[in-house]
C-alpha atoms as a PDB file:
ATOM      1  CA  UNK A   1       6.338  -2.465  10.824  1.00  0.00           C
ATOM      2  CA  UNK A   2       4.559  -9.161  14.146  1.00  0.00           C
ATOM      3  CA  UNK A   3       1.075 -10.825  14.190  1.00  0.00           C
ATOM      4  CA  UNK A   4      -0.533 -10.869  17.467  1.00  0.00           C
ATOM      5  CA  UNK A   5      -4.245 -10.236  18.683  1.00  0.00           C
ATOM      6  CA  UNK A   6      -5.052  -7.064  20.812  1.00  0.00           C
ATOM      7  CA  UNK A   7      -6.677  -6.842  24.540  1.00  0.00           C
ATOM      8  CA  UNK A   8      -7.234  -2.728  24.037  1.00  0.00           C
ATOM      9  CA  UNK A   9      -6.975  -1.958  20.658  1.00  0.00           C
ATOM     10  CA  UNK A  10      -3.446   1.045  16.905  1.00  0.00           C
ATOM     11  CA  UNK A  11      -3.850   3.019  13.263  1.00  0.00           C
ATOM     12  CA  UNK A  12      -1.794   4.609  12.131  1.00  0.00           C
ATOM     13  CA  UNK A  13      -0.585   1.864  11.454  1.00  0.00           C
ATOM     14  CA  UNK A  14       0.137   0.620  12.172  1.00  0.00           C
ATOM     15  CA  UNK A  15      -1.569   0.275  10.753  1.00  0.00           C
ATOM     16  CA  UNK A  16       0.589  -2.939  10.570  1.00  0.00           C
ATOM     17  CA  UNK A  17       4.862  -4.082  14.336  1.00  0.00           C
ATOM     18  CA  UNK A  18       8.793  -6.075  15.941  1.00  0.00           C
ATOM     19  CA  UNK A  19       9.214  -3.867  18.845  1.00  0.00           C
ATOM     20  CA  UNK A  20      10.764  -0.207  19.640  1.00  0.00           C
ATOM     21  CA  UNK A  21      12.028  -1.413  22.420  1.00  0.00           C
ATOM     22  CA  UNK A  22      12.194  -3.125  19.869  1.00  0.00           C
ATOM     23  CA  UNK A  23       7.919  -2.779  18.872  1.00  0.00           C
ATOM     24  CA  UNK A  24       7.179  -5.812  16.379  1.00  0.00           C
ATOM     25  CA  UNK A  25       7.275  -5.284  12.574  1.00  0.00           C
ATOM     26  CA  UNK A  26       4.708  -2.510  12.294  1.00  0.00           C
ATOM     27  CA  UNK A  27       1.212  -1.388  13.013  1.00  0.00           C
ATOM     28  CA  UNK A  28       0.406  -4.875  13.189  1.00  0.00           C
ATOM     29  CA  UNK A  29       1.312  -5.170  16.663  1.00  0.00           C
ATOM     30  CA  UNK A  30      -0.891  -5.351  19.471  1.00  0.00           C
ATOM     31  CA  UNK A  31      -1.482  -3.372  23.002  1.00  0.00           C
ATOM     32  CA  UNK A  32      -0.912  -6.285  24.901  1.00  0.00           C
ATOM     33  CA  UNK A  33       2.140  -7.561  23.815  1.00  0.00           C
ATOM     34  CA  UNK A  34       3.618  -3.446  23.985  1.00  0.00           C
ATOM     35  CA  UNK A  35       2.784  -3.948  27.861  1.00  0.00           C
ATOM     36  CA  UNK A  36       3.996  -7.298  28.080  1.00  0.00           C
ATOM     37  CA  UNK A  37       7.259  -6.065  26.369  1.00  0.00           C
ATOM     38  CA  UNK A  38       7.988  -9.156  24.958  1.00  0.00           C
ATOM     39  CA  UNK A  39       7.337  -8.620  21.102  1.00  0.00           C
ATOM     40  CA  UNK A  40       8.604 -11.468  18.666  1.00  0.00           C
ATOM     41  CA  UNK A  41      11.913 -10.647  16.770  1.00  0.00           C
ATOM     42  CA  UNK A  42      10.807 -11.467  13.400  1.00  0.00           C
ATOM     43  CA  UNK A  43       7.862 -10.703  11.057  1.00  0.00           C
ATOM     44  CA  UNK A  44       6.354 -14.611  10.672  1.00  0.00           C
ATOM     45  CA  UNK A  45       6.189 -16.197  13.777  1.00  0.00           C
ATOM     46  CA  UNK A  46       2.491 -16.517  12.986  1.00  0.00           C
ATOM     47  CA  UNK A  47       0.680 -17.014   9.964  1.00  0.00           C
ATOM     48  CA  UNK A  48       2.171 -15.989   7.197  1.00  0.00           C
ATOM     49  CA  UNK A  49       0.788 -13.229   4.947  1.00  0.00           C
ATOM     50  CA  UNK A  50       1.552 -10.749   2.617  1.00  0.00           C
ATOM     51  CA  UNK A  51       0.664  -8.000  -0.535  1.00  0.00           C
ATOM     52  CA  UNK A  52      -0.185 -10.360  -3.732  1.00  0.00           C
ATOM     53  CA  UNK A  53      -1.693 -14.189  -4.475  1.00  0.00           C
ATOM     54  CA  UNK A  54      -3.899 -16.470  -1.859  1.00  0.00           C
ATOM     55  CA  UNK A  55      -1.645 -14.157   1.309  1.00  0.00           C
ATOM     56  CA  UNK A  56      -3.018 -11.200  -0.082  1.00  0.00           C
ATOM     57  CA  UNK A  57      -5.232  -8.281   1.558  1.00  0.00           C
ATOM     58  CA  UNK A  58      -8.011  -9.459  -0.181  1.00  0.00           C
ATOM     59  CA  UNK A  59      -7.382 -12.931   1.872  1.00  0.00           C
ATOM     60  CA  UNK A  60      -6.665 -11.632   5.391  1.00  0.00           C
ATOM     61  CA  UNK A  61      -9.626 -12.356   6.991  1.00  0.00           C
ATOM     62  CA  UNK A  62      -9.393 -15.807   6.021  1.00  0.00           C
ATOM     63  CA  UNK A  63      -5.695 -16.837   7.120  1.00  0.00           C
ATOM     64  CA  UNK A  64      -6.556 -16.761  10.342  1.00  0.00           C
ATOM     65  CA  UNK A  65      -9.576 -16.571  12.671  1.00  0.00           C
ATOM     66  CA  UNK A  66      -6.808 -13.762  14.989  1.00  0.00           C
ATOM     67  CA  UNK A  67      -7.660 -11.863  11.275  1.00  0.00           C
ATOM     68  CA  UNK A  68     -10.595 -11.664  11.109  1.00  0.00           C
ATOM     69  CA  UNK A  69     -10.960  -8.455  11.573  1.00  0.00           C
ATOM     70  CA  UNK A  70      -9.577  -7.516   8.321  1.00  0.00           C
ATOM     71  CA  UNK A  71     -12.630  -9.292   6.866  1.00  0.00           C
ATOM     72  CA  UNK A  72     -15.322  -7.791   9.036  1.00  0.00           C
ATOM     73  CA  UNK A  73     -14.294  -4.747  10.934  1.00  0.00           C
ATOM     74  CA  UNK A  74     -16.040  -1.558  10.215  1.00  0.00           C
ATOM     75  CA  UNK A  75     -13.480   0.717  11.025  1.00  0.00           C
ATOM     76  CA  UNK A  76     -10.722  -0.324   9.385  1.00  0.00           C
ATOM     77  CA  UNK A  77      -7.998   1.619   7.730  1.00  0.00           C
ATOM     78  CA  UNK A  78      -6.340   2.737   5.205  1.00  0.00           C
ATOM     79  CA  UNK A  79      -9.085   4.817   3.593  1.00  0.00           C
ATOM     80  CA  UNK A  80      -9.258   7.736   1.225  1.00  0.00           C
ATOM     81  CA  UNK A  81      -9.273  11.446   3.075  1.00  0.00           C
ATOM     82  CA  UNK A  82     -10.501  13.328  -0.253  1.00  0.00           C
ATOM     83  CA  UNK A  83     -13.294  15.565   0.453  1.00  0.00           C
ATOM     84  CA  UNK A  84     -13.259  15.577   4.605  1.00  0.00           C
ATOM     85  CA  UNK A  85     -16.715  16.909   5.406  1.00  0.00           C
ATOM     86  CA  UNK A  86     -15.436  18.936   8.743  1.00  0.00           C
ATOM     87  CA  UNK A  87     -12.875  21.175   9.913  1.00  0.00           C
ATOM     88  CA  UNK A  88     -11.934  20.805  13.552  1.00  0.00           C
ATOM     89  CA  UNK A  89     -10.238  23.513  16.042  1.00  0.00           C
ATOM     90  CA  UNK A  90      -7.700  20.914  16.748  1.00  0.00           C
ATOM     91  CA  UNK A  91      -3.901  20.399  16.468  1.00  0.00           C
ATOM     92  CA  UNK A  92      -1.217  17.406  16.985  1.00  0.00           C
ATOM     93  CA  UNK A  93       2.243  18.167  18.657  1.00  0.00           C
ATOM     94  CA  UNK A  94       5.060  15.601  17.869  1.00  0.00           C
ATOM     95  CA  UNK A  95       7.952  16.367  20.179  1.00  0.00           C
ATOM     96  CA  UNK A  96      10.185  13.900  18.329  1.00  0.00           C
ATOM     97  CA  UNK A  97      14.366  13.446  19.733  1.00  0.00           C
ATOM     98  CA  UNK A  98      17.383  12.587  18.253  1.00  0.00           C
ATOM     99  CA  UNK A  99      19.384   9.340  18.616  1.00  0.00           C
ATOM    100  CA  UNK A 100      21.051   6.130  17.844  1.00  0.00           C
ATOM    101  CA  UNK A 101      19.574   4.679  14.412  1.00  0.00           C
ATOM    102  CA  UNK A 102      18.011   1.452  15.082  1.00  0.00           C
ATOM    103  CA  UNK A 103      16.599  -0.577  12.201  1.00  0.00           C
ATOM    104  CA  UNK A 104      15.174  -3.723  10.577  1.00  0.00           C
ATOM    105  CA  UNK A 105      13.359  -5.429   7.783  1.00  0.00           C
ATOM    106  CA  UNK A 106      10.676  -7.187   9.073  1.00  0.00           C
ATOM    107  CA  UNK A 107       9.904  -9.297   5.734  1.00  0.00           C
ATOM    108  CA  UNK A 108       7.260  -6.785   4.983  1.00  0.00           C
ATOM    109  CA  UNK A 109       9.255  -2.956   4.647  1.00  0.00           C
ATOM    110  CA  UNK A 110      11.836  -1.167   6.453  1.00  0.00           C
ATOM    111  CA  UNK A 111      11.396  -0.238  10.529  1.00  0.00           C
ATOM    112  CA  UNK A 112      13.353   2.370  12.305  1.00  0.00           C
ATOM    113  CA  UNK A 113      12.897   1.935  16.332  1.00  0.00           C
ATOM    114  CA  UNK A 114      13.245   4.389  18.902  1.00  0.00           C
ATOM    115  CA  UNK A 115      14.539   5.042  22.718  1.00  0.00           C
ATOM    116  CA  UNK A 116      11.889   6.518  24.855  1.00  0.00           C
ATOM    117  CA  UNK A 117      11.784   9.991  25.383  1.00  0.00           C
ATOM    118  CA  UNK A 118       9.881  11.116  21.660  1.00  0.00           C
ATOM    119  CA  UNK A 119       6.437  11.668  21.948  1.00  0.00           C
ATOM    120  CA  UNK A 120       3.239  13.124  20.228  1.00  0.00           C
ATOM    121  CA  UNK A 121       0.341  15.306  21.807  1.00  0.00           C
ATOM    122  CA  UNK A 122      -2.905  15.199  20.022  1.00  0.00           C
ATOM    123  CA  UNK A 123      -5.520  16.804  22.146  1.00  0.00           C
ATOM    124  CA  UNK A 124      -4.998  16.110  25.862  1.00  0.00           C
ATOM    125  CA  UNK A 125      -3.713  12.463  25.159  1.00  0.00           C
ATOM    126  CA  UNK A 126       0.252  12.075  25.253  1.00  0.00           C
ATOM    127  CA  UNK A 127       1.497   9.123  22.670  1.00  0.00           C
ATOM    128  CA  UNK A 128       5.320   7.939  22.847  1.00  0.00           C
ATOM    129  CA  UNK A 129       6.559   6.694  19.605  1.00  0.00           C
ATOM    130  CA  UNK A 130       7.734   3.538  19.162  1.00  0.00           C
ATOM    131  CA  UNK A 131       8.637   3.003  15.287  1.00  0.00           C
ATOM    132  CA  UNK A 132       8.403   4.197  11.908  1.00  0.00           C
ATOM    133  CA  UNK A 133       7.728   2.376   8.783  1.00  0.00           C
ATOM    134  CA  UNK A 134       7.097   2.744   4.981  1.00  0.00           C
ATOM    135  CA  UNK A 135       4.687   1.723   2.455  1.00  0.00           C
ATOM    136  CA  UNK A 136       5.291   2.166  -1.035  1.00  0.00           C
ATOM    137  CA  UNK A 137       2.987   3.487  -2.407  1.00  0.00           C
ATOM    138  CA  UNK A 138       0.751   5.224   0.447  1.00  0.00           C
ATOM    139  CA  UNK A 139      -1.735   3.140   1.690  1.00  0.00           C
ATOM    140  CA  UNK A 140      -3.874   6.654   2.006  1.00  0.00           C
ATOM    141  CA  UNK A 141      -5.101   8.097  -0.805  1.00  0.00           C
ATOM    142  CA  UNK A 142      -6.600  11.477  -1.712  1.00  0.00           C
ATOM    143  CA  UNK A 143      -9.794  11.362  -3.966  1.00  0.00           C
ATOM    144  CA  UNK A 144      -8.641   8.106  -5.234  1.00  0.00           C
ATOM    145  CA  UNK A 145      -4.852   8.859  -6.082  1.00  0.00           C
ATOM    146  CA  UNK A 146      -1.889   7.678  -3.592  1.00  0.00           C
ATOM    147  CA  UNK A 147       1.585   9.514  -3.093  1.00  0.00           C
ATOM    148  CA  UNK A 148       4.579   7.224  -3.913  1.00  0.00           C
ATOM    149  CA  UNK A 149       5.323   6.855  -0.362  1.00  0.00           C
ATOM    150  CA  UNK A 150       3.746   6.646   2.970  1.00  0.00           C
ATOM    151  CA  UNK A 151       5.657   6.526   6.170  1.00  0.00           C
ATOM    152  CA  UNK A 152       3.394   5.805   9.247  1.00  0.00           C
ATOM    153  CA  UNK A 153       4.929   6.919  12.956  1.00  0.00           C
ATOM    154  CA  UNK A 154       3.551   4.439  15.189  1.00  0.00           C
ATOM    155  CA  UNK A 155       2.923   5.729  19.274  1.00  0.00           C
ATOM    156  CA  UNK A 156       0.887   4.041  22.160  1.00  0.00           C
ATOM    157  CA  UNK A 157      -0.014   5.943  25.474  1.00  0.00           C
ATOM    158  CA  UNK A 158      -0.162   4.485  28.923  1.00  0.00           C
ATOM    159  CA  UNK A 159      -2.852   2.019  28.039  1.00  0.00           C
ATOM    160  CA  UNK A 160      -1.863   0.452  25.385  1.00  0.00           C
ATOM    161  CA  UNK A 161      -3.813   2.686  22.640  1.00  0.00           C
ATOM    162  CA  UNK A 162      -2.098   3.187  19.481  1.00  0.00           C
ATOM    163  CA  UNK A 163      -2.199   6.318  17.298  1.00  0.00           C
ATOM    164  CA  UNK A 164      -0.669   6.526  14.606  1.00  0.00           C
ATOM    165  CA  UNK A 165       1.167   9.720  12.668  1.00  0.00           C
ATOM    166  CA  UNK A 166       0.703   9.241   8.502  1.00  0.00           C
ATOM    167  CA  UNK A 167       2.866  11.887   6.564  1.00  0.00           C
ATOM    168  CA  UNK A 168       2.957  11.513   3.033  1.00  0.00           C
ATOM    169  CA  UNK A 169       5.737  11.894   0.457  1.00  0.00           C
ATOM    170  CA  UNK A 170       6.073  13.947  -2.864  1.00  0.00           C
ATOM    171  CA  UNK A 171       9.247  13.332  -5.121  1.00  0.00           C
ATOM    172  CA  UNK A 172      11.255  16.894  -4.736  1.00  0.00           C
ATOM    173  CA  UNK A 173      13.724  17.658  -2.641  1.00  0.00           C
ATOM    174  CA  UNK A 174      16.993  15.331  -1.245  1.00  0.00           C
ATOM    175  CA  UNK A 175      16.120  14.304   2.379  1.00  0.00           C
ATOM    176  CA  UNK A 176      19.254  14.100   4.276  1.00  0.00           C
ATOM    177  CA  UNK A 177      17.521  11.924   7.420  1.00  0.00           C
ATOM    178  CA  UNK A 178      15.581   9.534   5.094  1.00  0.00           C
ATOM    179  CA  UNK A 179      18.673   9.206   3.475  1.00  0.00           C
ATOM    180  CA  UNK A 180      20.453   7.543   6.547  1.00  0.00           C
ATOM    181  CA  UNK A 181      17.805   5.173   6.850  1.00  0.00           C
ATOM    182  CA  UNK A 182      18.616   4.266   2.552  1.00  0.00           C
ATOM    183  CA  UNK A 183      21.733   3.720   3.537  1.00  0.00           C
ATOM    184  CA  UNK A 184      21.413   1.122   6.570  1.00  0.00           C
ATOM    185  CA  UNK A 185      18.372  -0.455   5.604  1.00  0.00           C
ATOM    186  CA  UNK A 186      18.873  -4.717   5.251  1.00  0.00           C
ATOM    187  CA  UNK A 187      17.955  -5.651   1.844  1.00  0.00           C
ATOM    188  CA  UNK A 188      16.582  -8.391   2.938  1.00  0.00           C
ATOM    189  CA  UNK A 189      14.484  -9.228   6.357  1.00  0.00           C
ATOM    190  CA  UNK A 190      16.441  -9.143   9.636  1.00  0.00           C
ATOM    191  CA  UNK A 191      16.572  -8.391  12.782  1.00  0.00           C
ATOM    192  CA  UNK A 192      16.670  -4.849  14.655  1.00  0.00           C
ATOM    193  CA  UNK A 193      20.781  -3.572  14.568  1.00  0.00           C
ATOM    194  CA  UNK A 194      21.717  -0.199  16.348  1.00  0.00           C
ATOM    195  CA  UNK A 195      24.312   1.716  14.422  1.00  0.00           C
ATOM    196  CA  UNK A 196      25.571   3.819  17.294  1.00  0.00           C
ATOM    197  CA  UNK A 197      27.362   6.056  15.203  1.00  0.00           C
ATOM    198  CA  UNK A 198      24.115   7.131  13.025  1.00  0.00           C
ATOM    199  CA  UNK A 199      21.910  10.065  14.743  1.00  0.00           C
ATOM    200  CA  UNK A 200      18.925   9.531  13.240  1.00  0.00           C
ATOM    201  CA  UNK A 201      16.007  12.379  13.979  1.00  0.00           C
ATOM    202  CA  UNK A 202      12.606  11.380  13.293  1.00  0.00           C
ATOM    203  CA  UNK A 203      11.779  15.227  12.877  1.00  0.00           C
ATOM    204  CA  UNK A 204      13.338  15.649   9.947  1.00  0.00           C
ATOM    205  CA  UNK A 205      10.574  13.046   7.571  1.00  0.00           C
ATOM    206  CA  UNK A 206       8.466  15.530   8.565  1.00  0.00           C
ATOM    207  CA  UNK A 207       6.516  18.405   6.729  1.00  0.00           C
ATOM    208  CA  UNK A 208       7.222  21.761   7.866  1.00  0.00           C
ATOM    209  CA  UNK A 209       3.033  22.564   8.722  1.00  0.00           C
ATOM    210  CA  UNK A 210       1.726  19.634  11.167  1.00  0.00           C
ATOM    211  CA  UNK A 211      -1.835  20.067  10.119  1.00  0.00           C
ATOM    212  CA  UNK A 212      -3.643  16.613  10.001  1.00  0.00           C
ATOM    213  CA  UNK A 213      -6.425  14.413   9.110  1.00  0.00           C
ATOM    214  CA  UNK A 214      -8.032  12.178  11.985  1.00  0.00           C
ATOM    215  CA  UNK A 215     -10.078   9.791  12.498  1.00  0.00           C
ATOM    216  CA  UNK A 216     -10.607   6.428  13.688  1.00  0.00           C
ATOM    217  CA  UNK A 217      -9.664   3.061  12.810  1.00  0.00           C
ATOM    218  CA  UNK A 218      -7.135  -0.302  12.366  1.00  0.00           C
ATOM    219  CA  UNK A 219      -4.059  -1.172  12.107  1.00  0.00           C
ATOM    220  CA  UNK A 220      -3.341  -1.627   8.162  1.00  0.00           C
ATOM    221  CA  UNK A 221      -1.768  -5.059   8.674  1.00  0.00           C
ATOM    222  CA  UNK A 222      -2.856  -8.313  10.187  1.00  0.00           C
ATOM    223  CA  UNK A 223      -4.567  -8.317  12.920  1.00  0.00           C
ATOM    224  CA  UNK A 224      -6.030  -5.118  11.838  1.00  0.00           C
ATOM    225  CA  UNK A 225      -6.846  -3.931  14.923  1.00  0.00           C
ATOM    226  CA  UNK A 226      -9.529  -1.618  15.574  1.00  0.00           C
ATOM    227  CA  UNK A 227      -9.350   1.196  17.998  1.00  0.00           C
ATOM    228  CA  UNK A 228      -6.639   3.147  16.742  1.00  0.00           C
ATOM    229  CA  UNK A 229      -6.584   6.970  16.638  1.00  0.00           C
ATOM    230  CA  UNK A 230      -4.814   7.980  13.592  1.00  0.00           C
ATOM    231  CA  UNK A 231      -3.319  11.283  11.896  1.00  0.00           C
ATOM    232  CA  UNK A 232      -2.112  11.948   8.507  1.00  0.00           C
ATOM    233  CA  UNK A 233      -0.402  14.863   7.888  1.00  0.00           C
ATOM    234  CA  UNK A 234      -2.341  17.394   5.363  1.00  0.00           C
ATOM    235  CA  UNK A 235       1.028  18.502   3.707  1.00  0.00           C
ATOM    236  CA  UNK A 236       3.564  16.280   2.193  1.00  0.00           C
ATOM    237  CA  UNK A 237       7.138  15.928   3.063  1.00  0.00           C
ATOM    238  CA  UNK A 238       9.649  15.004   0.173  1.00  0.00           C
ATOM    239  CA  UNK A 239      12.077  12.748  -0.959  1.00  0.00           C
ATOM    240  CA  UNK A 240      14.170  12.605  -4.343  1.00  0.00           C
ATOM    241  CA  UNK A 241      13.077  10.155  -6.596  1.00  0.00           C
ATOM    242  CA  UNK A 242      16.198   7.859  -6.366  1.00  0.00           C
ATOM    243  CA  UNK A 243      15.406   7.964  -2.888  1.00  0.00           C
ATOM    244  CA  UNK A 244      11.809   6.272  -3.050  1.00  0.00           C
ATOM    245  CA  UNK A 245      12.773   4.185  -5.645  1.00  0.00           C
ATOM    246  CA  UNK A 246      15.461   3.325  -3.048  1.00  0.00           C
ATOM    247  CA  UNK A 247      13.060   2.380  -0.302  1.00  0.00           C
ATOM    248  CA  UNK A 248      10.666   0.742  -2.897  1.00  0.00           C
ATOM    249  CA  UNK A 249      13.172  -1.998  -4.115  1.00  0.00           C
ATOM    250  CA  UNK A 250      13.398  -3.256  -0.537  1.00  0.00           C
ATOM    251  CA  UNK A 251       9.710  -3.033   0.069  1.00  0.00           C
ATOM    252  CA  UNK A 252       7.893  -3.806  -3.186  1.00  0.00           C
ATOM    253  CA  UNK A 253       4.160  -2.839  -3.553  1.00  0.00           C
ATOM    254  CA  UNK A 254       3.169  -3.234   0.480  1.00  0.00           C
ATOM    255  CA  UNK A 255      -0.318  -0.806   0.574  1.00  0.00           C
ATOM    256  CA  UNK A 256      -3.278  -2.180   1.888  1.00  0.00           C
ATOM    257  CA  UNK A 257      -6.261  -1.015  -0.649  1.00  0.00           C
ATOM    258  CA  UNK A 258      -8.661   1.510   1.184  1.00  0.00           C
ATOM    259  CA  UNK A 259     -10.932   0.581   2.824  1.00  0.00           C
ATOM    260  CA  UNK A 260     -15.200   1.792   3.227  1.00  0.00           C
ATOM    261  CA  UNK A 261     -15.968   4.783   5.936  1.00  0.00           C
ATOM    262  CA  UNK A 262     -19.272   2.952   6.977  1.00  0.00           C
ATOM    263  CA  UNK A 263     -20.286   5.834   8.547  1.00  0.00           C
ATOM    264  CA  UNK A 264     -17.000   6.951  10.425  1.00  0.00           C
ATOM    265  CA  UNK A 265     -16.082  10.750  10.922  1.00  0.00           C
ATOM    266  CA  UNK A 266     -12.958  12.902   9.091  1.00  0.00           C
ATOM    267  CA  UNK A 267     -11.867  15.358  10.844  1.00  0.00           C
ATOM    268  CA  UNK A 268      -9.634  18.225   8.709  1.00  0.00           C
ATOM    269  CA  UNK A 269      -7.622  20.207  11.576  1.00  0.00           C
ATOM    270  CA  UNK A 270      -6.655  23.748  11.418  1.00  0.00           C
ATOM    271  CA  UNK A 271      -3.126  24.730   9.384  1.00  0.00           C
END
């Protein structure tokens, strides 16, 4: 949570998508193919890419002119949220439902897919999510260090924006929902499956305190498009160890590095 240009925008990310209904492989879909809801079913039907060698981040920009973004956008993600100079009066809402597990492996980590109906609130804007995805380890980083594991909630609203929900993991305690998704998650890259006899609710990879970061930026895969309104969550949810090793064996090392402010605005909300 694949490679397609934007018309609107997102970031996040996601930052990095195959389709919810089904959204492509992750935040690197775009706005136009969402309202076009025709996303590809697999994660290389363009150029190919990926986390190490010549398809690396570091060579993004150059696979493809459709990437060039990731070469030369100024407000691209993921970046570092140490030391965010201002505290807002704001809050996000996700209003997240239970359902059918739906999941894939797009050749580049592990997508869960959702019905409509779950949505997030962040100000007066309404987002409905589309998919969830991990990186391992978080493509965010706090002054400098990363958390073992990221997993980025990716919405659009009516018009095709993206935002983007980061929440962080900590190795602690067992969690029973990200466990579901260990268990039915293809080893290898496939196509979306719905186990109708999972309930999977996206609530519970959540931390208990919805207090987030925001700011603007990119999706944190090809085509890293720009325009996307992203949150990461201040607290940290948790997983046990075995089960982010779990996720990381299927995934590898798939974090963008961070990437330069130039200028752009963190915004700390209020716990």
């Amino acid at each position: 949570m694949k490679t397609a240009s934007r018309i609107a925008a997102l970031s996040m990310t996601a930052l990095v998508l195959v389709s919810a209904e089904p959204v492509a492989a992750h935040e690197d879909d775009s706005p136009e193919r969402h309202k076009a809801s025709t996303p590809p079913a697999r994660a290389h039907a363009g150029p190919h890419w990926g986390y190490a060698g010549s398809e690396g981040p570091e060579h993004w920009g150059e696979i493809s002119e459709d990437f060039r973004l990731c070469k030369i956008g100024h407000m691209q993600s993921p970046i570092d949220l140490g030391g965010a100079p201002v505290v807002g009066d704001f809050r996000v809402r996700a209003s997240y439902r239970a359902g059918p597990l739906t999941i894939l492996n797009n050749g580049h980590t592990v997508q869960v897919n959702f019905a409509e109906g779950s949505t997030l609130a962040s100000g007066i804007a309404r987002y409905k999510l589309l998919q969830v995805h991990f990186h391992t380890p978080s493509e965010e980083t706090l002054y400098g260090i990363p958390y073992p594991m990221v997993a980025h909630f990716v919405h659009v609203d009516h018009a095709g924006n993206y935002a983007v929900l980061g929440v962080m993991f900590e190795e602690g305690a067992h969690n029973e929902e990200l466990q579901k998704i260990v268990k039915a998650a293809p080893a290898r890259e496939a196509a979306p499956a719905t186990l109708s006899h999972v309930t999977f609710d996206p609530a519970g990879l959540l931390p208990e305190n919805l207090s987030v970061y925001r700011y603007e930026g990119s999706l944190t895969t090809p085509p890293c498009t720009e325009g996307v309104r992203w949150h990461v969550a201040t607290h940290r949810a948790t997983a046990s160890a075995a089960q982010i090793a779990a996720i990381h064996a299927i995934v590898g090392d798939n974090a963008r590095p961070t990437q330069p402010l130039h200028g752009r605005l963190v915004i700390a909300g209020a716990n």
